[in-house]
PDB file of N, CA and C in Angstrom:
ATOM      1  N   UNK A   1       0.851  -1.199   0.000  1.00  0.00           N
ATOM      2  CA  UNK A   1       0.000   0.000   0.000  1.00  0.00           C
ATOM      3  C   UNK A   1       0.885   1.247   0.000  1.00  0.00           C
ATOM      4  N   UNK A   2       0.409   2.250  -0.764  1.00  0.00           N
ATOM      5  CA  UNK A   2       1.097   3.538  -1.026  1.00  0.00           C
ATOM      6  C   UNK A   2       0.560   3.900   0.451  1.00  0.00           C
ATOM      7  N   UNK A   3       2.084   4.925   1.298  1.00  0.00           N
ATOM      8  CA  UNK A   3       1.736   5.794   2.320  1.00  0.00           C
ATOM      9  C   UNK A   3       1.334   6.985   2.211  1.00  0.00           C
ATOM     10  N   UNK A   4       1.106   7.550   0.713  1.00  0.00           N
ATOM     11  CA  UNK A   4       0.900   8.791   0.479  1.00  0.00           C
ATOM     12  C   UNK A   4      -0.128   9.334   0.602  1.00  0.00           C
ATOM     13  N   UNK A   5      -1.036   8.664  -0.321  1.00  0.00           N
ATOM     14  CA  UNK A   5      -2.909   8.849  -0.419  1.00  0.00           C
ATOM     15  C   UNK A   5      -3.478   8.872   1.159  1.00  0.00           C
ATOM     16  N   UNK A   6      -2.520   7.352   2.327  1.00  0.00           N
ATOM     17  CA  UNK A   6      -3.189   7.242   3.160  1.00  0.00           C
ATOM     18  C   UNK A   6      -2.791   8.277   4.242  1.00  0.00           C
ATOM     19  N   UNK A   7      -1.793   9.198   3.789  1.00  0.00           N
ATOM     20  CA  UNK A   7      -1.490   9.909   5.171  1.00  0.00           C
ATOM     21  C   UNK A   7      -1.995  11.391   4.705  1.00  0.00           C
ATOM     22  N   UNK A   8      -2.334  11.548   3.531  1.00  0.00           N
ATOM     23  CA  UNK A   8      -3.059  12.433   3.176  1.00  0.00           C
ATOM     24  C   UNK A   8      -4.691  12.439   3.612  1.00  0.00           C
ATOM     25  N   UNK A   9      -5.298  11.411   3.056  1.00  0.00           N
ATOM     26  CA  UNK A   9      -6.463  11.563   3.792  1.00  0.00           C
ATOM     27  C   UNK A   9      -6.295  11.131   5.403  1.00  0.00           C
ATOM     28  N   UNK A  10      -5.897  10.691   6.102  1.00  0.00           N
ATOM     29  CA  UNK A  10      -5.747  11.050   7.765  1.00  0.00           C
ATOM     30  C   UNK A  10      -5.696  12.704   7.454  1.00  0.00           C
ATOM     31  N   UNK A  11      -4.823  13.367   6.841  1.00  0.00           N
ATOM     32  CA  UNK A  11      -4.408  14.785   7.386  1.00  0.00           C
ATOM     33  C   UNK A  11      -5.903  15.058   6.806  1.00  0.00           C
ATOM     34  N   UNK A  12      -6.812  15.244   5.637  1.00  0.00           N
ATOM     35  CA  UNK A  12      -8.335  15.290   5.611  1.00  0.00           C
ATOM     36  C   UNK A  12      -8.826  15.229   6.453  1.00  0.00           C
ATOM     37  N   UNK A  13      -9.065  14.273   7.147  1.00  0.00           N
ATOM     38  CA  UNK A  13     -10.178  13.668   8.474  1.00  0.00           C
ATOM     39  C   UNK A  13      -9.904  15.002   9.738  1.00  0.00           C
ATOM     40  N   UNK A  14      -8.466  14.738   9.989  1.00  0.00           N
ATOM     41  CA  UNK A  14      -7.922  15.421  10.910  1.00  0.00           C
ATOM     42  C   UNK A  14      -8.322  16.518  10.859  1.00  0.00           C
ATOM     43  N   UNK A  15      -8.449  17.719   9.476  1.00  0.00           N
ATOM     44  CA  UNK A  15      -9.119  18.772   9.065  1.00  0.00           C
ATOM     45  C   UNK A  15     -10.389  18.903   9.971  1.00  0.00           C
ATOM     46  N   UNK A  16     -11.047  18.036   9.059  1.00  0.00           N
ATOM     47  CA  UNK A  16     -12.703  18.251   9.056  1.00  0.00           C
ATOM     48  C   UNK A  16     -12.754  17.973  10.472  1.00  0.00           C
ATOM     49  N   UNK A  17     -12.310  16.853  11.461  1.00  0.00           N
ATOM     50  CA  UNK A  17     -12.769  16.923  12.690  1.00  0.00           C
ATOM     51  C   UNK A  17     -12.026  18.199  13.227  1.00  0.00           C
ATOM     52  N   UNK A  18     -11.188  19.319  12.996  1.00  0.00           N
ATOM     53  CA  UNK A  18     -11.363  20.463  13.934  1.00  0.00           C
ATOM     54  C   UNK A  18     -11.889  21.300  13.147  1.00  0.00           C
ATOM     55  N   UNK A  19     -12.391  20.862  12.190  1.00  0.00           N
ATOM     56  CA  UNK A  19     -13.342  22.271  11.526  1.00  0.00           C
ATOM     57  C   UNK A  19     -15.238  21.729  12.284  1.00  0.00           C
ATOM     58  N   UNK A  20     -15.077  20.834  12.394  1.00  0.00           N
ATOM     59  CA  UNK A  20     -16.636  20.741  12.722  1.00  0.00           C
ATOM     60  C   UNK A  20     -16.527  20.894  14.620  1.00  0.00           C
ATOM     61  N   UNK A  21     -15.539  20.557  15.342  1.00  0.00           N
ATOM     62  CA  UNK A  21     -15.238  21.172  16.499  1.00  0.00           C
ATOM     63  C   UNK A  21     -15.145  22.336  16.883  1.00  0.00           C
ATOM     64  N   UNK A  22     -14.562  23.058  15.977  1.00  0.00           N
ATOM     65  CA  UNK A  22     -14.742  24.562  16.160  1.00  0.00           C
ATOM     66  C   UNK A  22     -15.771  24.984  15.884  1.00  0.00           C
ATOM     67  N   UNK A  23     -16.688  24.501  14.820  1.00  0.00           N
ATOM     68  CA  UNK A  23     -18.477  24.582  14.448  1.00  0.00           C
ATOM     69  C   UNK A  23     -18.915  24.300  15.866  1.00  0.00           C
ATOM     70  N   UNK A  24     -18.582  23.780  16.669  1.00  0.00           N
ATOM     71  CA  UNK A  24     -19.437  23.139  17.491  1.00  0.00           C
ATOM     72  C   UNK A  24     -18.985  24.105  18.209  1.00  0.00           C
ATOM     73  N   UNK A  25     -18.001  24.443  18.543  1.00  0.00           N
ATOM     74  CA  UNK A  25     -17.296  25.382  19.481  1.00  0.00           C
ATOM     75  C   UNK A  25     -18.462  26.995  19.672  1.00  0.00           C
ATOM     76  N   UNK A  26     -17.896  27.230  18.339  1.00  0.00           N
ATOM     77  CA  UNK A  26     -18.486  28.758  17.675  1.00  0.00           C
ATOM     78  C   UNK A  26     -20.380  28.665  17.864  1.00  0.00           C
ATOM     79  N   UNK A  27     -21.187  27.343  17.912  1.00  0.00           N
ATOM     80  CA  UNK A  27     -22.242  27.716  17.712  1.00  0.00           C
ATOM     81  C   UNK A  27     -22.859  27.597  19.261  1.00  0.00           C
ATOM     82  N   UNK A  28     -21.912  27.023  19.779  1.00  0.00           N
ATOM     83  CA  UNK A  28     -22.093  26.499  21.095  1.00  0.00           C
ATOM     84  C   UNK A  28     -22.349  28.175  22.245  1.00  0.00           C
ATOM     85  N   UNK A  29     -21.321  28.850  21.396  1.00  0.00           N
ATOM     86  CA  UNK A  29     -21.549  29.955  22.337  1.00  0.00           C
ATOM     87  C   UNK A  29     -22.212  30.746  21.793  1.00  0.00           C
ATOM     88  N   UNK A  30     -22.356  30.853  20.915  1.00  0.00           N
ATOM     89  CA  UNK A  30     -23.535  31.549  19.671  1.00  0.00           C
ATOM     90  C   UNK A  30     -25.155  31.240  20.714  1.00  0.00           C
ATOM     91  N   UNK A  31     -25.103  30.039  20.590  1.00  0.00           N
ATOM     92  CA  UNK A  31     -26.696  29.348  21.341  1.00  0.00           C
ATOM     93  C   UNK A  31     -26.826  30.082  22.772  1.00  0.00           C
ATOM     94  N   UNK A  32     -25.605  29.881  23.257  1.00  0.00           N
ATOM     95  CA  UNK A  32     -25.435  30.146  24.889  1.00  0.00           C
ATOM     96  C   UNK A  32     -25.601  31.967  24.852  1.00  0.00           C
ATOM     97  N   UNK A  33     -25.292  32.420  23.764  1.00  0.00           N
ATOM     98  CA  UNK A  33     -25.336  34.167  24.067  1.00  0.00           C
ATOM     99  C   UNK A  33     -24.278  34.943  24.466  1.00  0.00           C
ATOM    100  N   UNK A  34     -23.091  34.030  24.310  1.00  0.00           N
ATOM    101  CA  UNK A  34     -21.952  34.308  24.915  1.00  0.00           C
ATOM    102  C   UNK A  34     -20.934  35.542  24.053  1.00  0.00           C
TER     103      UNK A  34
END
């Protein structure tokens, strides 16, 4: 197996889970009024 594709998409995943954490972050205090 090529390590390239697969350490590229890890670094993808890795993305999107702190982009939807910080979504969660940002709406979290958005909701709260903060």
């Amino acid at each position: 197996m090529d390590p390239g594709p697969a350490r590229g998409f890890l670094r993808l995943v890795v993305i999107v889970a702190a982009i939807m954490l910080t979504y969660w972050y940002v709406t979290g205090i958005t909701y709260n009024g903060y």
